[in-house]
C-alpha atoms as a PDB file:
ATOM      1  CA  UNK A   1     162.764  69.814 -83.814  1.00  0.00           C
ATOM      2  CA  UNK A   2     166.548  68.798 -83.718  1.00  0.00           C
ATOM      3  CA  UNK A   3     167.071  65.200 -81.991  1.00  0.00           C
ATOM      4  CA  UNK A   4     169.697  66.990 -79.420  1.00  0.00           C
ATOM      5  CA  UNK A   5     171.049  70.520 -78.254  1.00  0.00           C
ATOM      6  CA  UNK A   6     174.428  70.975 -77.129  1.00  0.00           C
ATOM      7  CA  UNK A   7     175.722  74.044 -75.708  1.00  0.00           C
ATOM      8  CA  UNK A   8     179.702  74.392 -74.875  1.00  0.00           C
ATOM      9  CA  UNK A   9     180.413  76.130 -71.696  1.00  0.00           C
ATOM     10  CA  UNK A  10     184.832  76.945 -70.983  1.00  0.00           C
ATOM     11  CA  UNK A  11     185.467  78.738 -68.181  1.00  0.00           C
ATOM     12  CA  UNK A  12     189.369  80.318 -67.066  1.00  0.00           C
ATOM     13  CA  UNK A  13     190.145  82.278 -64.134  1.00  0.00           C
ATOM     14  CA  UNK A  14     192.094  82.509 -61.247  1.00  0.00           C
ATOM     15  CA  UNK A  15     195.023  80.068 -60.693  1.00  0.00           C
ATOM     16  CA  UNK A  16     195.228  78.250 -63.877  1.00  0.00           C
ATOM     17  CA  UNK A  17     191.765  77.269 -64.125  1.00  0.00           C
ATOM     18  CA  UNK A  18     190.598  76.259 -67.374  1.00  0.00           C
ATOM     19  CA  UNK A  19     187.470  73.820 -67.528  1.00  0.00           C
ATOM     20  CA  UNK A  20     185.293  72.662 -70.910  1.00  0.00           C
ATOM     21  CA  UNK A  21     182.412  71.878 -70.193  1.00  0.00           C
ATOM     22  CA  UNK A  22     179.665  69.796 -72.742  1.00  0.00           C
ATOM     23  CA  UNK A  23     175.640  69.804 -71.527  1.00  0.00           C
ATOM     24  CA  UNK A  24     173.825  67.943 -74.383  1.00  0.00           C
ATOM     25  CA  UNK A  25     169.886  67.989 -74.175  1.00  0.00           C
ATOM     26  CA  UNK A  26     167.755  65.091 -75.588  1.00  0.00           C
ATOM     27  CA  UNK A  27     165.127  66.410 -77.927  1.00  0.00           C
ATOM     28  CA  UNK A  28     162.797  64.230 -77.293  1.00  0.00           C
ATOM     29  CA  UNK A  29     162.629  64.387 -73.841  1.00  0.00           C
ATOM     30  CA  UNK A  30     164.436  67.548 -73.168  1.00  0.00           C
ATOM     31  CA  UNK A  31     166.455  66.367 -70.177  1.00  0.00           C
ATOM     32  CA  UNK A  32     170.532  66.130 -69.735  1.00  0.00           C
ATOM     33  CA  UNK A  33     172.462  63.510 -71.457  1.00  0.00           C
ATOM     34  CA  UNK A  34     175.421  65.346 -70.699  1.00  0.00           C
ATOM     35  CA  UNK A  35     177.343  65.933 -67.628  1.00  0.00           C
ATOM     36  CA  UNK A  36     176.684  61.770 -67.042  1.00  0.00           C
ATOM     37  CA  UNK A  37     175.295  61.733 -62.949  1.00  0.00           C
ATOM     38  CA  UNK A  38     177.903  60.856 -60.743  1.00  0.00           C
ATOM     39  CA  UNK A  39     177.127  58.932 -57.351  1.00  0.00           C
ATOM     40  CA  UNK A  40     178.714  60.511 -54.431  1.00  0.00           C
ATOM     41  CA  UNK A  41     177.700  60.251 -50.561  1.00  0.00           C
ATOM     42  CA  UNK A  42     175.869  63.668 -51.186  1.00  0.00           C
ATOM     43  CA  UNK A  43     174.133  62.934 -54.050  1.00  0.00           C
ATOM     44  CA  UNK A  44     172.502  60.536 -52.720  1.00  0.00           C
ATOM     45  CA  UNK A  45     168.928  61.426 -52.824  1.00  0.00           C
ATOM     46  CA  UNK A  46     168.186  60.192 -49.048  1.00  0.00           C
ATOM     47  CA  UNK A  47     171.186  62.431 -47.772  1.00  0.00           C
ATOM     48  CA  UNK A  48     169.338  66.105 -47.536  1.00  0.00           C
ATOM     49  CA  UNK A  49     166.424  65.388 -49.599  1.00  0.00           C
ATOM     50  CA  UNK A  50     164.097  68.345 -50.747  1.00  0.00           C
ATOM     51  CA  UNK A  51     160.701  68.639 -48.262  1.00  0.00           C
ATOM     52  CA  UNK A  52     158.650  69.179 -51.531  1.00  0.00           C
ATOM     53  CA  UNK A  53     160.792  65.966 -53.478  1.00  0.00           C
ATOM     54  CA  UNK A  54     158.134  63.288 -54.987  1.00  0.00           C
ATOM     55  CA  UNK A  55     161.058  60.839 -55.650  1.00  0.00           C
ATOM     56  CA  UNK A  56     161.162  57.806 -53.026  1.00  0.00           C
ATOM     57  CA  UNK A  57     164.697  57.070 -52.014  1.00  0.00           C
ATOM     58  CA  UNK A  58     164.130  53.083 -51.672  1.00  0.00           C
ATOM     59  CA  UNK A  59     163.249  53.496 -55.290  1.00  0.00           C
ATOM     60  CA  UNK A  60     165.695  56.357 -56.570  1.00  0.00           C
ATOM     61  CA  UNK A  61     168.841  56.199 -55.527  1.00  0.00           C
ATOM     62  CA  UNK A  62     170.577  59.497 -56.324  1.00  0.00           C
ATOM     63  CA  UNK A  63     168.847  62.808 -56.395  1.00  0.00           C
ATOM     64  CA  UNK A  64     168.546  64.074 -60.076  1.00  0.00           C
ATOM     65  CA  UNK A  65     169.498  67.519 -59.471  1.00  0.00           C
ATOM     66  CA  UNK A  66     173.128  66.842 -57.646  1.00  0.00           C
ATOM     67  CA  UNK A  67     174.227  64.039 -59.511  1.00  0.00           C
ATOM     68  CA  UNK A  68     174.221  65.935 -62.293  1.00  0.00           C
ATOM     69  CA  UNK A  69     175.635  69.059 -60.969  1.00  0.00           C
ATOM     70  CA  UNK A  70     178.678  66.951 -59.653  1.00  0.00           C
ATOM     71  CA  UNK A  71     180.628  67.589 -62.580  1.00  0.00           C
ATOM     72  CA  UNK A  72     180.405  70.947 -62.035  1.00  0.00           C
ATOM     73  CA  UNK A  73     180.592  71.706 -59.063  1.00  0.00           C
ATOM     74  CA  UNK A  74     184.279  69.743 -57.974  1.00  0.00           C
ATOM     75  CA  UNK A  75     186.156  71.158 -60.804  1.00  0.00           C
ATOM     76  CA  UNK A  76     185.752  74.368 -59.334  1.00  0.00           C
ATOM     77  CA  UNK A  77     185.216  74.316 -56.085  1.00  0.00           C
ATOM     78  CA  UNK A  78     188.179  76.242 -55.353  1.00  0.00           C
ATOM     79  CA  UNK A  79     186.504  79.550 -56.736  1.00  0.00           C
ATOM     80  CA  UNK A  80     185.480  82.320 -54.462  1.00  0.00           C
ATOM     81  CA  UNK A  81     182.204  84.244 -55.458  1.00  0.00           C
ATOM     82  CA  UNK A  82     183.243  87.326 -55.830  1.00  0.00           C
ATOM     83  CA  UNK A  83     186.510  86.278 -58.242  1.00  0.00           C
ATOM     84  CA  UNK A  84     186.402  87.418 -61.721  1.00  0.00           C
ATOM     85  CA  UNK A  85     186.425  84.465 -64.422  1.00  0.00           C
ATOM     86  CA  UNK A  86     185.899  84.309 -68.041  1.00  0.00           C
ATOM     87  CA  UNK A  87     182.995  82.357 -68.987  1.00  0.00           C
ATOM     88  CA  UNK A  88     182.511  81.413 -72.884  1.00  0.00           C
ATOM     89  CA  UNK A  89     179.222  79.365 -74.201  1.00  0.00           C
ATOM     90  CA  UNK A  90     178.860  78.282 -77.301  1.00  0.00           C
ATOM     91  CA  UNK A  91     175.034  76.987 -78.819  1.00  0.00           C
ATOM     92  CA  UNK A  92     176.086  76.349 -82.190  1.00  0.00           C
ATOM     93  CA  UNK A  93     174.350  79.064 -83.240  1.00  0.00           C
ATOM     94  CA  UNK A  94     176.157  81.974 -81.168  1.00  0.00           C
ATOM     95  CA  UNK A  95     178.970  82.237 -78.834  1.00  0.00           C
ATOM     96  CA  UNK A  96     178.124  84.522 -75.492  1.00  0.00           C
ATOM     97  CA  UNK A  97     182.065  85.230 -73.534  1.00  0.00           C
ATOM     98  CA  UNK A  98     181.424  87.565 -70.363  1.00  0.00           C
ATOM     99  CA  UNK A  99     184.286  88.300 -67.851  1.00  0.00           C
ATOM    100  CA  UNK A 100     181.873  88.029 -64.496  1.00  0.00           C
ATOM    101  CA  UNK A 101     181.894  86.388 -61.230  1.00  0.00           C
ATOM    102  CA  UNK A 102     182.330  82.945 -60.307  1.00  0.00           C
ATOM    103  CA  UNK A 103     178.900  82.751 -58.742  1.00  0.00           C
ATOM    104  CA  UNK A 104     177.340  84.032 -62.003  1.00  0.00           C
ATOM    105  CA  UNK A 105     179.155  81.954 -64.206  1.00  0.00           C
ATOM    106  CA  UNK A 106     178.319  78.905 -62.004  1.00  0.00           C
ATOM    107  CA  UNK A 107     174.949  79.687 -61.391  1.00  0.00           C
ATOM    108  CA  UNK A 108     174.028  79.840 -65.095  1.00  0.00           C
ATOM    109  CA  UNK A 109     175.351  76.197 -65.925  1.00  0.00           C
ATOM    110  CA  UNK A 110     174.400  75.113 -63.062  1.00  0.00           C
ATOM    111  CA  UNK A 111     170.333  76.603 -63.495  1.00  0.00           C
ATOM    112  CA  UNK A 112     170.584  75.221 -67.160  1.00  0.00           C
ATOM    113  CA  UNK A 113     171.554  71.615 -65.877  1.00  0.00           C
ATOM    114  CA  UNK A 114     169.206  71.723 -62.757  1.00  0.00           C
ATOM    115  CA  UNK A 115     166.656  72.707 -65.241  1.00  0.00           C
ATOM    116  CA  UNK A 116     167.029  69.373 -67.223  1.00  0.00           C
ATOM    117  CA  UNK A 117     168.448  67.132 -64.629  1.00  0.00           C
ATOM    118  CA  UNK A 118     165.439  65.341 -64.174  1.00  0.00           C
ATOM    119  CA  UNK A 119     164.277  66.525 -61.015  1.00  0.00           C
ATOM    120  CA  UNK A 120     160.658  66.716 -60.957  1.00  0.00           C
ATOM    121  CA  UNK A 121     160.049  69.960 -59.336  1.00  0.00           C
ATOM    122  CA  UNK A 122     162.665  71.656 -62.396  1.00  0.00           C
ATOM    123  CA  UNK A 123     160.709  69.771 -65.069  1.00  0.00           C
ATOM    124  CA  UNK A 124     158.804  72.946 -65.989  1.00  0.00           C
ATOM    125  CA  UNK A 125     161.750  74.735 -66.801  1.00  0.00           C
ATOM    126  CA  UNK A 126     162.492  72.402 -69.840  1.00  0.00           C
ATOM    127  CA  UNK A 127     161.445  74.463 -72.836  1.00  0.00           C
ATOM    128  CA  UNK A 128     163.274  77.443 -71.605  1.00  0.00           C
ATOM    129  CA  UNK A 129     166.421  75.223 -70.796  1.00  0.00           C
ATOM    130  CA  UNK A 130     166.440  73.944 -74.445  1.00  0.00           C
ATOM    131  CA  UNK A 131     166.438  78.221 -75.776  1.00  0.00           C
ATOM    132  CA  UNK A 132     168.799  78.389 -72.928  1.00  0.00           C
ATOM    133  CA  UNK A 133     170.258  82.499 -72.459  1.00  0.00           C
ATOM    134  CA  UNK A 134     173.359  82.393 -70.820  1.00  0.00           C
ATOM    135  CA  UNK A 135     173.747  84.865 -68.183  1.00  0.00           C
ATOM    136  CA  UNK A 136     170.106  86.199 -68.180  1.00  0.00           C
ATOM    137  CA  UNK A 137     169.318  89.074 -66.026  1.00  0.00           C
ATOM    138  CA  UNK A 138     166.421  89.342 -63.884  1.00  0.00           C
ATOM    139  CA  UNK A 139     163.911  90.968 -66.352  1.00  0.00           C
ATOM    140  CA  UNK A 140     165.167  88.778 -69.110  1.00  0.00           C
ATOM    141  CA  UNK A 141     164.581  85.784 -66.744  1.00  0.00           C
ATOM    142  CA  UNK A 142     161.025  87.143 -66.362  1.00  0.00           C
ATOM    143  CA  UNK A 143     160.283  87.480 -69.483  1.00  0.00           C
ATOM    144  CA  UNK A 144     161.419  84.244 -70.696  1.00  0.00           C
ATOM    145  CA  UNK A 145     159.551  82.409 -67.945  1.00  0.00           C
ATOM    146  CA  UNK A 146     155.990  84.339 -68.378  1.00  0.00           C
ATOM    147  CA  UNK A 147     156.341  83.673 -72.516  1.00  0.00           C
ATOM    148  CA  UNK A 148     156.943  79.846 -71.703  1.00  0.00           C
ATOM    149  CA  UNK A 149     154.563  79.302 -69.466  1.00  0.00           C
ATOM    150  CA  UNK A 150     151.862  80.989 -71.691  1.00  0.00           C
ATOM    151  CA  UNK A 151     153.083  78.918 -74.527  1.00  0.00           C
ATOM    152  CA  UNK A 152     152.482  75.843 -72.366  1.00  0.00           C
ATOM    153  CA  UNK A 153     149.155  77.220 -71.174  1.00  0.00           C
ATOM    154  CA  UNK A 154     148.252  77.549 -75.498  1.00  0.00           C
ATOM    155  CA  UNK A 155     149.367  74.170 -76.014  1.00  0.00           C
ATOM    156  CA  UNK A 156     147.085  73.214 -72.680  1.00  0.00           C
ATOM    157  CA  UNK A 157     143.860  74.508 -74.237  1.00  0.00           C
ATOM    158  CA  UNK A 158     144.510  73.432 -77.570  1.00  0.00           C
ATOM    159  CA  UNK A 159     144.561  69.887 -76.520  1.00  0.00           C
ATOM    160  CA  UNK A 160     141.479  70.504 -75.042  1.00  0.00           C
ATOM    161  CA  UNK A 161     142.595  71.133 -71.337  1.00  0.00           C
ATOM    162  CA  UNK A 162     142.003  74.407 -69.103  1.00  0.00           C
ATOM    163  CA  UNK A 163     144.543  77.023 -69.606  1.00  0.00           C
ATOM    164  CA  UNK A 164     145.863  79.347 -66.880  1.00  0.00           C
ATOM    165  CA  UNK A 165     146.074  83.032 -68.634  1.00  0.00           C
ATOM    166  CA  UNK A 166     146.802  84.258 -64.793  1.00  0.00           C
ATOM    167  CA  UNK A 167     149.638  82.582 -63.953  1.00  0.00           C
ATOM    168  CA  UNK A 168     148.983  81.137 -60.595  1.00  0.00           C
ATOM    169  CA  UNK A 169     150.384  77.637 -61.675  1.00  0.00           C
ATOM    170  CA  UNK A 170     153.587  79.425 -62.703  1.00  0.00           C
ATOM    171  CA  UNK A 171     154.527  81.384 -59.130  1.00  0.00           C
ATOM    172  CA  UNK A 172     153.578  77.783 -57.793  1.00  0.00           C
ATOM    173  CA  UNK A 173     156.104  76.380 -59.655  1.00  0.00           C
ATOM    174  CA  UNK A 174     158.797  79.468 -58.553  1.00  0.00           C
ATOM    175  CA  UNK A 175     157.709  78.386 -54.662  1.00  0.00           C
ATOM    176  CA  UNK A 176     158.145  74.759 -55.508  1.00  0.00           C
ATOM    177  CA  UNK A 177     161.744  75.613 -56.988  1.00  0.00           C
ATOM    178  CA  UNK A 178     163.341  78.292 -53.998  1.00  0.00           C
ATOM    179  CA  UNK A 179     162.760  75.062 -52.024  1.00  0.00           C
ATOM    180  CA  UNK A 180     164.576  73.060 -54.075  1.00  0.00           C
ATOM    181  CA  UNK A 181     167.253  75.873 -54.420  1.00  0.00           C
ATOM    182  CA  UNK A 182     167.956  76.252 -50.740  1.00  0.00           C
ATOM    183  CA  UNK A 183     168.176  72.689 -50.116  1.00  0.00           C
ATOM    184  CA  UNK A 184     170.482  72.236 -52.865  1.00  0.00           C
ATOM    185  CA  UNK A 185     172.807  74.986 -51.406  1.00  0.00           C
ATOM    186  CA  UNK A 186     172.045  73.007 -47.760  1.00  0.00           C
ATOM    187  CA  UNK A 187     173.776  69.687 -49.623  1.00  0.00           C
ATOM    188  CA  UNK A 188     176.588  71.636 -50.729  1.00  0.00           C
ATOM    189  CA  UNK A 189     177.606  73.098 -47.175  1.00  0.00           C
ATOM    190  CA  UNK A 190     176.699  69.842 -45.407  1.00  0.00           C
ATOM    191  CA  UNK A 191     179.402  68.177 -48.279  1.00  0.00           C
ATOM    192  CA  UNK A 192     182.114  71.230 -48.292  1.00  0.00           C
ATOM    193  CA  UNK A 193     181.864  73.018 -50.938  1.00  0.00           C
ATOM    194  CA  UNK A 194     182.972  76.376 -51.639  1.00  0.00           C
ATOM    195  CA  UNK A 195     181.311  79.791 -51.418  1.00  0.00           C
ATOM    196  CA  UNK A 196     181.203  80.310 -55.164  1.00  0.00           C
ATOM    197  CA  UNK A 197     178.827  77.033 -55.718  1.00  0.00           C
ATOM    198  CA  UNK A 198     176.672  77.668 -52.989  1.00  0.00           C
ATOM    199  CA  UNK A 199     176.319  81.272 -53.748  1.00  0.00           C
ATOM    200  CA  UNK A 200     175.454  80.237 -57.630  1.00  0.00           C
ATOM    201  CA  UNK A 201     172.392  78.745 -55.761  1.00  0.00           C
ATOM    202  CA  UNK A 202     171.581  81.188 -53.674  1.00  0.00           C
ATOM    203  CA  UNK A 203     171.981  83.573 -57.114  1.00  0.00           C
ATOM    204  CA  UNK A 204     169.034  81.114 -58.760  1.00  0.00           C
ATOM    205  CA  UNK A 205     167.146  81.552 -55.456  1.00  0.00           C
ATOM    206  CA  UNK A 206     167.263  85.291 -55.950  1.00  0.00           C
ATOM    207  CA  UNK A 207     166.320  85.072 -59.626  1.00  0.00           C
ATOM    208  CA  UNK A 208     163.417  82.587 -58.718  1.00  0.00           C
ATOM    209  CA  UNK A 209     162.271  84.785 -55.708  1.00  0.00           C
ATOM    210  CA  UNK A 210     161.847  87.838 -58.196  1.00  0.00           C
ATOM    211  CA  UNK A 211     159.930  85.864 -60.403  1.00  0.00           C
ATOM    212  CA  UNK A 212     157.572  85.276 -57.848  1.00  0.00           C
ATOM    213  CA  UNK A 213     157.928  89.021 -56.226  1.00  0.00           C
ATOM    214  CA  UNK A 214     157.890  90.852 -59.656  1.00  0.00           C
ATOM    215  CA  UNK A 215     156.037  88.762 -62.299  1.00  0.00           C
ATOM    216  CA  UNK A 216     152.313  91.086 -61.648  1.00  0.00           C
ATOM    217  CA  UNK A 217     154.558  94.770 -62.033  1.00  0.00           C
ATOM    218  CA  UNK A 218     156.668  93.421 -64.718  1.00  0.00           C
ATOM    219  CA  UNK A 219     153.065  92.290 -66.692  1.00  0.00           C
ATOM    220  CA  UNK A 220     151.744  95.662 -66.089  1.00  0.00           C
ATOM    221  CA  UNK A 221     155.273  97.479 -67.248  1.00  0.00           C
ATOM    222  CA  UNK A 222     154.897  95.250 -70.072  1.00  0.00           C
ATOM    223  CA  UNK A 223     151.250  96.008 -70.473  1.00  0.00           C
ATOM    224  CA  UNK A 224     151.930  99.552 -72.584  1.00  0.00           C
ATOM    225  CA  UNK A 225     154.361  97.535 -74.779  1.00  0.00           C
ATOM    226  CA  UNK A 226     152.391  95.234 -76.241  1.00  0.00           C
ATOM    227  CA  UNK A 227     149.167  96.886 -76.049  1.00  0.00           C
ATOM    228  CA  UNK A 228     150.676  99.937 -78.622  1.00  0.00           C
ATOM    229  CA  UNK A 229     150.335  96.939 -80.959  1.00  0.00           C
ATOM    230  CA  UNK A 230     146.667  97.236 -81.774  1.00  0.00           C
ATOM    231  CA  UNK A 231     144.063  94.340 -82.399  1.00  0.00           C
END
């Protein structure tokens, strides 16, 4: 397994805006080395902390999840949702450019660094973060999520734990994360920011709240598929 992933996000739009972006992944422990957190009065962890957060603010001083958004999220704060951008990200591998709206193109760097930001209730999102798929639609989004949680599940049961083939722990997870989402877009009203951030948020939201409404009719769409296979 490579020792880091990078992916290259640039972004140009409206008014002049042109913004590189670098998120580097650790491979060993899959989580952001890149944007570096940045400490700001609503990062701190204390200042609109999740209800579900495990992290004790005597302890941690900055919640995972915004501090590393930060970087992000100020750069273009100016954007409104609905204004058309170009958004290019580059793997190494392949380059993905889409002309879309600011709240998509936010809301995909943003998911990817939430995902690896080191908040505990994103941590399950890793492996999926480090095959990150810019832009991924809902059903793509399903997909991806029920393949790496079954992968997980494998890995469970062959080191001898108790895999879950139904799922349950995954929509868990999906509940665990819309209330992480909607307090995340509650820090960025309480600390100004504009429509387009808190909109990429309420996009992930969206994206996590199908998981959770669609995952059982996607599985039996999928059913057919997979099932034409054979033994």
């Amino acid at each position: 397994m490579e020792t880091s992933r990078r992916f290259d996000y640039r972004f140009s739009g409206p008014d002049g805006l042109s913004l590189e972006l670098a998120v580097v992944l650790d491979g060993e422990t899959m989580t952001c080395v890149e944007p570096a957190p940045v400490a700001k009065p609503w990062t701190a962890l204390a200042a609109h902390q999740c209800g579900n957060c495990p992290l004790d603010p005597a302890r941690v001083a900055l919640c995972p999840y915004a501090a590393r958004i930060e970087p992000v999220i100020r750069p273009l704060e100016n954007l409104i949702s609905h204004e058309t951008v170009v958004m290019e990200a580059d793997d190494g591998n392949r380059q993905v450019s889409s002309r879309t709206s600011a709240q998509a193109a936010v809301s995909s760097v943003i998911g990817l660094i939430g995902a690896v930001s080191g908040c505990p209730r994103t941590a399950f999102l890793r492996p999926m973060a480090w095959f990150h798929l810019p832009l991924a639609d809902p059903e793509e989004t399903l997909f991806r999520a029920a393949g790496s949680y079954l992968l997980g599940q494998y890995f469970a049961q062959d080191d001898g734990g108790t895999a879950d083939w139904q799922m349950d722990g995954l929509k868990d997870h999906y509940r665990e994360l819309r209330t992480v989402n909607l307090a995340m877009a509650g820090r960025l009203r309480e600390a100004g920011g504009q429509d387009a951030a808190i909109n990429a948020l309420v996009r992930l939201d969206a994206l996590a709240m199908g998981v959770l409404d669609s995952i059982d009719a996607f599985l039996d769409r999928l059913g057919p598929i997979f099932r034409r296979l054979g033994p």
